[in-house]
C-alpha atoms as a PDB file:
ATOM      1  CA  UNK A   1     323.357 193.826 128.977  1.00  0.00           C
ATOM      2  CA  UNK A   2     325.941 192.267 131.341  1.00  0.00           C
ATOM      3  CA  UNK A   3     324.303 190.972 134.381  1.00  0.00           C
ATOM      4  CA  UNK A   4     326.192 192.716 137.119  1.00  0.00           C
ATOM      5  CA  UNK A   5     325.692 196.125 134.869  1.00  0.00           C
ATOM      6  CA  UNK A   6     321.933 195.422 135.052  1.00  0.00           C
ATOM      7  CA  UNK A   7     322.391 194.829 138.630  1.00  0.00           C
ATOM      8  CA  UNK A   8     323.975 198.138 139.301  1.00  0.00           C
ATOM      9  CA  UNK A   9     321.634 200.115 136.694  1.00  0.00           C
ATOM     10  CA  UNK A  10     318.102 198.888 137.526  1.00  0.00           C
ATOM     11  CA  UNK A  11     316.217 201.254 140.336  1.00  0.00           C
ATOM     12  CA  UNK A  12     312.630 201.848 140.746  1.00  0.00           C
ATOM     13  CA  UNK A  13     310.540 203.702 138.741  1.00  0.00           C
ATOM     14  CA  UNK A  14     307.339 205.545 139.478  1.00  0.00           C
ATOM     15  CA  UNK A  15     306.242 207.461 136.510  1.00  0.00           C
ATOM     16  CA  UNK A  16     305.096 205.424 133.820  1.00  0.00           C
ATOM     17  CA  UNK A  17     304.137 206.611 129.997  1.00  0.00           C
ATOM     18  CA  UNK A  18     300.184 205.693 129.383  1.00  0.00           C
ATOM     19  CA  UNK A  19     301.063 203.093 126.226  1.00  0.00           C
ATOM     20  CA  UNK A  20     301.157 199.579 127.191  1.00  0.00           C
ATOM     21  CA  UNK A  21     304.656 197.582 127.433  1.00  0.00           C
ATOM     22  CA  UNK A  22     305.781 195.701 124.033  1.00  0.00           C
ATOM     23  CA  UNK A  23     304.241 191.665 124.414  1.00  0.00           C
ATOM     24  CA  UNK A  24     307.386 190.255 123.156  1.00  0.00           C
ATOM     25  CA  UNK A  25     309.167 192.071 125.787  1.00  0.00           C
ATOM     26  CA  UNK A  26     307.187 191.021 128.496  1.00  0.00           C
ATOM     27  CA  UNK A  27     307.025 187.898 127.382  1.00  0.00           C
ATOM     28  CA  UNK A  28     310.298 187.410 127.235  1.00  0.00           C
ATOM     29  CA  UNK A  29     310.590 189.223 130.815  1.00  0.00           C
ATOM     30  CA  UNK A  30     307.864 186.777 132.086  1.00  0.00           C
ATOM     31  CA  UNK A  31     310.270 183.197 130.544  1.00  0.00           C
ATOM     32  CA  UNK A  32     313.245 184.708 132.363  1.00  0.00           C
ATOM     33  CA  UNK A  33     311.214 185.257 135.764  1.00  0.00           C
ATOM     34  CA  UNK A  34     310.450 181.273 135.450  1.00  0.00           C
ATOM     35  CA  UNK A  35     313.820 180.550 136.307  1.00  0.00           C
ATOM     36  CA  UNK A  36     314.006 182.380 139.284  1.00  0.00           C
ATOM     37  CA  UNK A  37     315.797 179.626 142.406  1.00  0.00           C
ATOM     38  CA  UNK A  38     312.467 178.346 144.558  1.00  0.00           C
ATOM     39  CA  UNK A  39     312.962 176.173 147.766  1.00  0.00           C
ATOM     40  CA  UNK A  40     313.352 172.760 146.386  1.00  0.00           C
ATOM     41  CA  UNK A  41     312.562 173.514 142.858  1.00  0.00           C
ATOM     42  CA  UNK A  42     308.732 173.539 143.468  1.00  0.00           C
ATOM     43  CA  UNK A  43     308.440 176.666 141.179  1.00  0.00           C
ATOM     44  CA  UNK A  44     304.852 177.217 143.737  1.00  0.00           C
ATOM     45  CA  UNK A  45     304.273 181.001 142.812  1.00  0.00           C
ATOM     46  CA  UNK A  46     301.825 181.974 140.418  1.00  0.00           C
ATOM     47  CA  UNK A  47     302.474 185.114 138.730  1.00  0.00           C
ATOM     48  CA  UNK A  48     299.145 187.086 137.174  1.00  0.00           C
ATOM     49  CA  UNK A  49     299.582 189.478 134.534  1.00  0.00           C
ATOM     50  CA  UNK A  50     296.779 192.125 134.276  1.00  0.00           C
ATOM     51  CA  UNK A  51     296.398 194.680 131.826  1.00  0.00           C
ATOM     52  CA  UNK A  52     293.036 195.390 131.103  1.00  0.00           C
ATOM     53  CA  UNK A  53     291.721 198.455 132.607  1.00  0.00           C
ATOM     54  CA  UNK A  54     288.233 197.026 134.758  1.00  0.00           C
ATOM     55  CA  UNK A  55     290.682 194.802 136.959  1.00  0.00           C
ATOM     56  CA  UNK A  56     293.783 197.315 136.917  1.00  0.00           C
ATOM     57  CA  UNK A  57     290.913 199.847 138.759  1.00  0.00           C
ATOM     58  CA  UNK A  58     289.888 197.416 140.756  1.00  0.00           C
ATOM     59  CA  UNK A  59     293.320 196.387 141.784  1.00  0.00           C
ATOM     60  CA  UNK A  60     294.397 200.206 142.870  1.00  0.00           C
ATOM     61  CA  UNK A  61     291.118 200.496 144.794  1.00  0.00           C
ATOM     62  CA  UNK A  62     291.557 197.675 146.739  1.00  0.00           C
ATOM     63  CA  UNK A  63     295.119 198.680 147.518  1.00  0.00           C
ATOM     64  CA  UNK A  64     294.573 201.937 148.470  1.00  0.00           C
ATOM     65  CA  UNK A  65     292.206 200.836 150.843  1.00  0.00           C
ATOM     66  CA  UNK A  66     294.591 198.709 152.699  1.00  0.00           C
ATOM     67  CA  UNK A  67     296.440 201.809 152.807  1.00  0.00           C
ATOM     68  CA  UNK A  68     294.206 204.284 153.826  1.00  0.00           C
ATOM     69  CA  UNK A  69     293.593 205.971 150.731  1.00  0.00           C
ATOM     70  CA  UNK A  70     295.606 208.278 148.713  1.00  0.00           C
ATOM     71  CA  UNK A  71     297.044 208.360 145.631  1.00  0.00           C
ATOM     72  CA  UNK A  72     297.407 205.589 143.085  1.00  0.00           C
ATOM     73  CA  UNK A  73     300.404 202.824 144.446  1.00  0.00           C
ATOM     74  CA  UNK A  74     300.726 201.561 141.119  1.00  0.00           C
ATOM     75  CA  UNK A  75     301.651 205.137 139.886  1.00  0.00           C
ATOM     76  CA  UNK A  76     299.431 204.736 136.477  1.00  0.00           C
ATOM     77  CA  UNK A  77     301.395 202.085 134.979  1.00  0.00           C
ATOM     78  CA  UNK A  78     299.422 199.987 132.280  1.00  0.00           C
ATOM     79  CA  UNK A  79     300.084 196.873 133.554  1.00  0.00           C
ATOM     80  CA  UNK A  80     300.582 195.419 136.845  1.00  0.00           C
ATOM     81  CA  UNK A  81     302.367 192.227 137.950  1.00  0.00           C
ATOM     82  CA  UNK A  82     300.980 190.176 140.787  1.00  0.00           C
ATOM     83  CA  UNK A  83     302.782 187.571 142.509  1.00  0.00           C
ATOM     84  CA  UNK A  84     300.911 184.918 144.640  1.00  0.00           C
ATOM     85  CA  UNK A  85     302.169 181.595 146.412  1.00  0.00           C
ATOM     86  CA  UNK A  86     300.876 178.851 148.314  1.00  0.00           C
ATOM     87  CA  UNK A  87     300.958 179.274 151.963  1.00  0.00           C
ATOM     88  CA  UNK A  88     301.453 175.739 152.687  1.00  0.00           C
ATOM     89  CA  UNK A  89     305.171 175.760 151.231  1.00  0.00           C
ATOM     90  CA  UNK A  90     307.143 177.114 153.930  1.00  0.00           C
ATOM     91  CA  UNK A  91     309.529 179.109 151.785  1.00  0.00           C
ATOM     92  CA  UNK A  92     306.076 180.868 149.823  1.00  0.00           C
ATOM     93  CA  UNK A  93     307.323 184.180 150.971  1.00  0.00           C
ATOM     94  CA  UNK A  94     311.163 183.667 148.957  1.00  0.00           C
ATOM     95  CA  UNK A  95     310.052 182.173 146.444  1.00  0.00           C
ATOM     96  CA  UNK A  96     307.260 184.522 145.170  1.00  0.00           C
ATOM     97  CA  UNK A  97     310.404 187.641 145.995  1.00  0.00           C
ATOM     98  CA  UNK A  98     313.241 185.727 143.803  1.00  0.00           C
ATOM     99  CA  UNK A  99     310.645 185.527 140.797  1.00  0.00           C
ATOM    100  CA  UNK A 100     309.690 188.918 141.067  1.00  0.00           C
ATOM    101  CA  UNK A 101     313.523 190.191 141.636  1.00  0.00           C
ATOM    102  CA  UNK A 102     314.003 188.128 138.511  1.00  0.00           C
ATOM    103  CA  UNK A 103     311.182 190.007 136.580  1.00  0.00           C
ATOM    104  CA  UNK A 104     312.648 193.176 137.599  1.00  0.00           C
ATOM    105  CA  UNK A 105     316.376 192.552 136.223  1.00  0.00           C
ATOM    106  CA  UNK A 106     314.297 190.894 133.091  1.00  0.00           C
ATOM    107  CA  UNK A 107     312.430 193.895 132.804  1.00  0.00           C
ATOM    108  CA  UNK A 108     315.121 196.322 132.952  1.00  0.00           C
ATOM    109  CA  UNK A 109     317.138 194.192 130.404  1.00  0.00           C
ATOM    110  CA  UNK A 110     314.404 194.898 127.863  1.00  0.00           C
ATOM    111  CA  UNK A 111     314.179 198.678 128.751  1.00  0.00           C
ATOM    112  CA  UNK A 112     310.889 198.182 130.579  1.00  0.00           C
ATOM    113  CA  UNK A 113     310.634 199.999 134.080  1.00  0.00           C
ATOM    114  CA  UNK A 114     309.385 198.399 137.049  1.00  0.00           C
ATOM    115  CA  UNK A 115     308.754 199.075 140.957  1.00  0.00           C
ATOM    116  CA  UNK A 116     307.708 196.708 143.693  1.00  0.00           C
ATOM    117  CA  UNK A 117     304.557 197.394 145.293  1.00  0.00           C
ATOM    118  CA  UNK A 118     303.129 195.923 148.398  1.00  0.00           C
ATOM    119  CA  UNK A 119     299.789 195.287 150.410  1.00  0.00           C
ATOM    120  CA  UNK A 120     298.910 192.560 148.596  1.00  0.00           C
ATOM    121  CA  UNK A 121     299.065 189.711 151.201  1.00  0.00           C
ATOM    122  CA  UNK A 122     295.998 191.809 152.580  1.00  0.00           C
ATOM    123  CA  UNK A 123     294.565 192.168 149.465  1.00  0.00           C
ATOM    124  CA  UNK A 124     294.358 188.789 148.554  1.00  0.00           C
ATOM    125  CA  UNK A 125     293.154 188.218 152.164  1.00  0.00           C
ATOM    126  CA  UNK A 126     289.855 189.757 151.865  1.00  0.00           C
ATOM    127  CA  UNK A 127     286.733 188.298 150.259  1.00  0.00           C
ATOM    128  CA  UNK A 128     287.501 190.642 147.029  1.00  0.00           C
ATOM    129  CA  UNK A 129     290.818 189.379 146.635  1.00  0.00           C
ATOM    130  CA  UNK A 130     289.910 185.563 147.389  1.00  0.00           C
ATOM    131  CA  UNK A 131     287.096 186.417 144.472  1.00  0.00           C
ATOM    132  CA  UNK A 132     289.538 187.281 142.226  1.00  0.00           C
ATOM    133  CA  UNK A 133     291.515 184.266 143.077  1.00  0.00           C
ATOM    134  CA  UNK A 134     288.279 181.557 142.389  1.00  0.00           C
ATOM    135  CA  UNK A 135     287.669 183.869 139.513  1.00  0.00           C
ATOM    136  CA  UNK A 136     291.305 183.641 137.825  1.00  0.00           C
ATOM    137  CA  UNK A 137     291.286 179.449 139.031  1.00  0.00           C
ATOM    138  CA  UNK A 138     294.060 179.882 141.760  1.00  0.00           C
ATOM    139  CA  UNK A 139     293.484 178.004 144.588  1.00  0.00           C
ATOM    140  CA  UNK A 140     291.922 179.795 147.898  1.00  0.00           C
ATOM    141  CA  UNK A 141     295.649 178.813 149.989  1.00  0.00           C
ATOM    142  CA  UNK A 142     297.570 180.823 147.493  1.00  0.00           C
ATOM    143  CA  UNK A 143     298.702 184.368 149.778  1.00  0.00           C
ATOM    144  CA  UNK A 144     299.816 187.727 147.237  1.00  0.00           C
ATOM    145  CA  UNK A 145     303.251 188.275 148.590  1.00  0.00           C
ATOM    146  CA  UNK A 146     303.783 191.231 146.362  1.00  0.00           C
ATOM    147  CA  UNK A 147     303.508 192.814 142.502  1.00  0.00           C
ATOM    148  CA  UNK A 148     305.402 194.815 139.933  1.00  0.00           C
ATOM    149  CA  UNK A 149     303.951 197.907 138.404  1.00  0.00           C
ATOM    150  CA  UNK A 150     305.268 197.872 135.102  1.00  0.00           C
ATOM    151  CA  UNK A 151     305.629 200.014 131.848  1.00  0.00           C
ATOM    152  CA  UNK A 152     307.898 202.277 130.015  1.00  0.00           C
ATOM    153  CA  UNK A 153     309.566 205.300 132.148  1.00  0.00           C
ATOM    154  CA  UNK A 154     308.729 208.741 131.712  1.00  0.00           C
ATOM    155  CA  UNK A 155     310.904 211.103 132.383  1.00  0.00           C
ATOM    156  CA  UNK A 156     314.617 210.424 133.048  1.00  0.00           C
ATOM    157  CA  UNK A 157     315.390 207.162 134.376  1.00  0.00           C
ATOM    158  CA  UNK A 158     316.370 207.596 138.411  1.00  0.00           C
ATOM    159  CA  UNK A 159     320.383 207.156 138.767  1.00  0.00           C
ATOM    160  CA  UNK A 160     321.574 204.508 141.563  1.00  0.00           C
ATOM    161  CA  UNK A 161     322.577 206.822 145.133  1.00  0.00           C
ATOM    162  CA  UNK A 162     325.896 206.100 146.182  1.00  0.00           C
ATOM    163  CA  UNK A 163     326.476 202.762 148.429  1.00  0.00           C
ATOM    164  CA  UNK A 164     326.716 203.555 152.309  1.00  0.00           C
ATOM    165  CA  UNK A 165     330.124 202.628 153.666  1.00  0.00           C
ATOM    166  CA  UNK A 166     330.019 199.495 155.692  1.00  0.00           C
ATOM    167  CA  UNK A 167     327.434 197.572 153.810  1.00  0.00           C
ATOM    168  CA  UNK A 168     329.061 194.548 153.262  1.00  0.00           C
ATOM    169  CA  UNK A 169     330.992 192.900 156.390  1.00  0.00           C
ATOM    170  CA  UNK A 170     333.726 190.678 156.108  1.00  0.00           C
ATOM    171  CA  UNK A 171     334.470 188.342 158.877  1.00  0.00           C
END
Protein backbone atom coordinates (compact mmCIF):
# COMPACT_ATOMS: atom_id res chain seq x y z
CA UNK A 1 0.00 0.00 0.00
CA UNK A 2 1.43 3.49 -0.66
CA UNK A 3 2.11 5.24 2.52
CA UNK A 4 0.17 8.43 2.12
CA UNK A 5 -2.91 6.03 0.81
CA UNK A 6 -2.59 4.19 4.15
CA UNK A 7 -2.48 7.47 5.76
CA UNK A 8 -5.69 8.65 4.28
CA UNK A 9 -7.48 5.06 4.54
CA UNK A 10 -6.72 3.92 8.11
CA UNK A 11 -9.64 5.07 10.80
CA UNK A 12 -10.61 3.41 13.92
CA UNK A 13 -12.34 0.47 14.30
CA UNK A 14 -14.56 -0.80 17.07
CA UNK A 15 -16.12 -4.01 16.11
CA UNK A 16 -13.83 -6.74 15.96
CA UNK A 17 -14.53 -10.54 14.55
CA UNK A 18 -13.90 -13.14 17.67
CA UNK A 19 -10.80 -15.11 15.67
CA UNK A 20 -7.47 -14.00 16.66
CA UNK A 21 -5.21 -11.75 14.18
CA UNK A 22 -2.76 -13.84 11.74
CA UNK A 23 1.02 -14.07 13.86
CA UNK A 24 2.88 -13.30 10.79
CA UNK A 25 0.87 -10.27 10.41
CA UNK A 26 1.33 -9.00 13.66
CA UNK A 27 4.55 -9.80 13.70
CA UNK A 28 5.36 -8.10 10.97
CA UNK A 29 3.08 -5.08 12.34
CA UNK A 30 5.05 -5.33 15.67
CA UNK A 31 9.02 -5.05 13.41
CA UNK A 32 7.55 -2.02 11.65
CA UNK A 33 6.32 -0.32 15.06
CA UNK A 34 10.22 -0.71 16.16
CA UNK A 35 11.12 1.89 13.92
CA UNK A 36 8.90 4.35 15.05
CA UNK A 37 11.33 8.13 15.64
CA UNK A 38 11.96 8.21 19.76
CA UNK A 39 13.68 11.32 21.39
CA UNK A 40 17.28 10.62 20.87
CA UNK A 41 16.98 7.19 19.54
CA UNK A 42 16.51 5.61 23.05
CA UNK A 43 13.74 3.31 21.59
CA UNK A 44 12.49 3.46 25.85
CA UNK A 45 8.84 2.10 25.25
CA UNK A 46 8.00 -1.31 25.87
CA UNK A 47 5.22 -2.59 23.94
CA UNK A 48 3.19 -5.85 25.58
CA UNK A 49 1.26 -7.99 23.44
CA UNK A 50 -1.57 -9.92 25.23
CA UNK A 51 -3.76 -12.36 23.85
CA UNK A 52 -4.67 -14.85 26.15
CA UNK A 53 -8.03 -14.53 27.57
CA UNK A 54 -7.26 -14.53 31.84
CA UNK A 55 -5.16 -11.19 31.31
CA UNK A 56 -7.34 -9.72 28.31
CA UNK A 57 -10.37 -9.93 31.28
CA UNK A 58 -8.36 -8.64 33.57
CA UNK A 59 -7.18 -5.84 31.42
CA UNK A 60 -11.00 -4.62 30.50
CA UNK A 61 -11.87 -4.82 34.20
CA UNK A 62 -9.34 -2.75 35.31
CA UNK A 63 -10.11 -0.24 32.60
CA UNK A 64 -13.51 0.03 33.04
CA UNK A 65 -12.99 0.80 36.45
CA UNK A 66 -10.94 3.80 35.78
CA UNK A 67 -13.84 4.68 33.81
CA UNK A 68 -16.63 4.13 35.82
CA UNK A 69 -17.90 1.09 34.42
CA UNK A 70 -19.69 0.33 31.32
CA UNK A 71 -19.19 -1.46 28.47
CA UNK A 72 -16.05 -3.19 27.26
CA UNK A 73 -13.25 -0.22 25.91
CA UNK A 74 -11.49 -2.74 24.08
CA UNK A 75 -14.75 -3.52 22.09
CA UNK A 76 -14.06 -7.55 22.20
CA UNK A 77 -11.05 -7.54 20.19
CA UNK A 78 -8.77 -10.72 20.73
CA UNK A 79 -5.83 -9.07 21.34
CA UNK A 80 -4.83 -5.94 22.90
CA UNK A 81 -1.68 -3.82 22.50
CA UNK A 82 -0.21 -2.05 25.48
CA UNK A 83 2.28 0.56 25.30
CA UNK A 84 4.40 1.51 28.40
CA UNK A 85 7.54 3.91 28.82
CA UNK A 86 9.84 5.00 31.33
CA UNK A 87 8.90 8.06 33.13
CA UNK A 88 12.32 9.19 33.66
CA UNK A 89 12.86 10.00 29.78
CA UNK A 90 11.32 13.23 29.36
CA UNK A 91 9.89 12.59 25.92
CA UNK A 92 8.12 8.94 27.48
CA UNK A 93 4.80 10.34 26.53
CA UNK A 94 5.96 10.79 22.34
CA UNK A 95 7.70 8.19 22.17
CA UNK A 96 5.31 5.44 23.46
CA UNK A 97 2.41 7.61 20.78
CA UNK A 98 4.88 7.46 17.56
CA UNK A 99 5.27 3.55 18.16
CA UNK A 100 1.80 3.01 18.57
CA UNK A 101 0.82 5.49 15.47
CA UNK A 102 3.35 3.28 13.74
CA UNK A 103 1.52 0.00 14.77
CA UNK A 104 -1.61 1.42 13.60
CA UNK A 105 -0.45 2.34 9.86
CA UNK A 106 1.45 -1.28 10.19
CA UNK A 107 -1.64 -2.76 11.12
CA UNK A 108 -3.80 -1.34 8.58
CA UNK A 109 -1.15 -2.22 5.88
CA UNK A 110 -1.73 -5.88 6.70
CA UNK A 111 -5.60 -5.54 6.77
CA UNK A 112 -5.68 -5.77 10.56
CA UNK A 113 -8.01 -3.11 12.34
CA UNK A 114 -6.98 -1.19 15.20
CA UNK A 115 -8.27 1.68 17.69
CA UNK A 116 -6.44 3.57 20.39
CA UNK A 117 -7.64 3.14 23.75
CA UNK A 118 -6.78 5.06 26.82
CA UNK A 119 -6.75 4.97 30.77
CA UNK A 120 -3.89 3.17 30.97
CA UNK A 121 -1.44 5.64 32.67
CA UNK A 122 -4.00 4.97 35.62
CA UNK A 123 -4.03 1.56 35.11
CA UNK A 124 -0.59 0.93 35.33
CA UNK A 125 -0.66 3.33 38.34
CA UNK A 126 -2.44 1.18 40.69
CA UNK A 127 -1.06 -1.76 42.67
CA UNK A 128 -2.83 -4.21 39.95
CA UNK A 129 -1.22 -2.64 37.17
CA UNK A 130 2.35 -2.23 38.93
CA UNK A 131 1.67 -6.26 39.60
CA UNK A 132 1.37 -6.87 36.23
CA UNK A 133 4.40 -4.87 35.51
CA UNK A 134 6.87 -7.01 38.27
CA UNK A 135 4.95 -9.91 36.89
CA UNK A 136 5.76 -9.32 33.00
CA UNK A 137 9.71 -8.02 34.32
CA UNK A 138 9.15 -4.27 33.38
CA UNK A 139 10.53 -2.08 35.65
CA UNK A 140 8.14 -0.29 38.43
CA UNK A 141 9.15 3.55 36.58
CA UNK A 142 7.71 2.37 33.34
CA UNK A 143 3.99 4.64 33.05
CA UNK A 144 1.16 2.88 30.25
CA UNK A 145 0.74 5.84 28.02
CA UNK A 146 -1.80 4.05 25.93
CA UNK A 147 -2.82 0.57 23.87
CA UNK A 148 -4.24 -0.69 20.61
CA UNK A 149 -7.20 -2.99 20.53
CA UNK A 150 -6.56 -5.02 17.69
CA UNK A 151 -8.16 -7.70 15.33
CA UNK A 152 -9.91 -8.16 12.11
CA UNK A 153 -13.05 -5.69 11.37
CA UNK A 154 -16.45 -6.76 11.30
CA UNK A 155 -18.67 -5.18 9.47
CA UNK A 156 -17.75 -2.56 6.83
CA UNK A 157 -14.66 -0.79 7.41
CA UNK A 158 -15.59 3.08 8.66
CA UNK A 159 -14.83 5.60 5.57
CA UNK A 160 -12.52 8.77 6.47
CA UNK A 161 -15.23 12.14 7.17
CA UNK A 162 -14.36 14.87 5.07
CA UNK A 163 -11.35 17.31 6.30
CA UNK A 164 -12.67 20.62 8.03
CA UNK A 165 -11.64 23.68 6.05
CA UNK A 166 -8.86 25.54 7.71
CA UNK A 167 -6.93 22.70 9.17
CA UNK A 168 -3.72 23.35 7.99
CA UNK A 169 -2.37 27.13 8.30
CA UNK A 170 0.11 28.54 6.22
CA UNK A 171 2.08 31.43 7.43
Amino acid sequence: MDTLQALKTRRSVRRFQAGQVDAGALDRALEAATYAPTGMGRQAPQLVVVQDAQTLDQLRKMNMEVLGGGKDPYYGAPTIVLALAPEDVNTYVEDASCVLTYLMLALHEEGVASVWVHREREMFASAEGKALLKKWGIPEKYQGVGSLAVGYAEGDYPQAAPRREGYVLKV
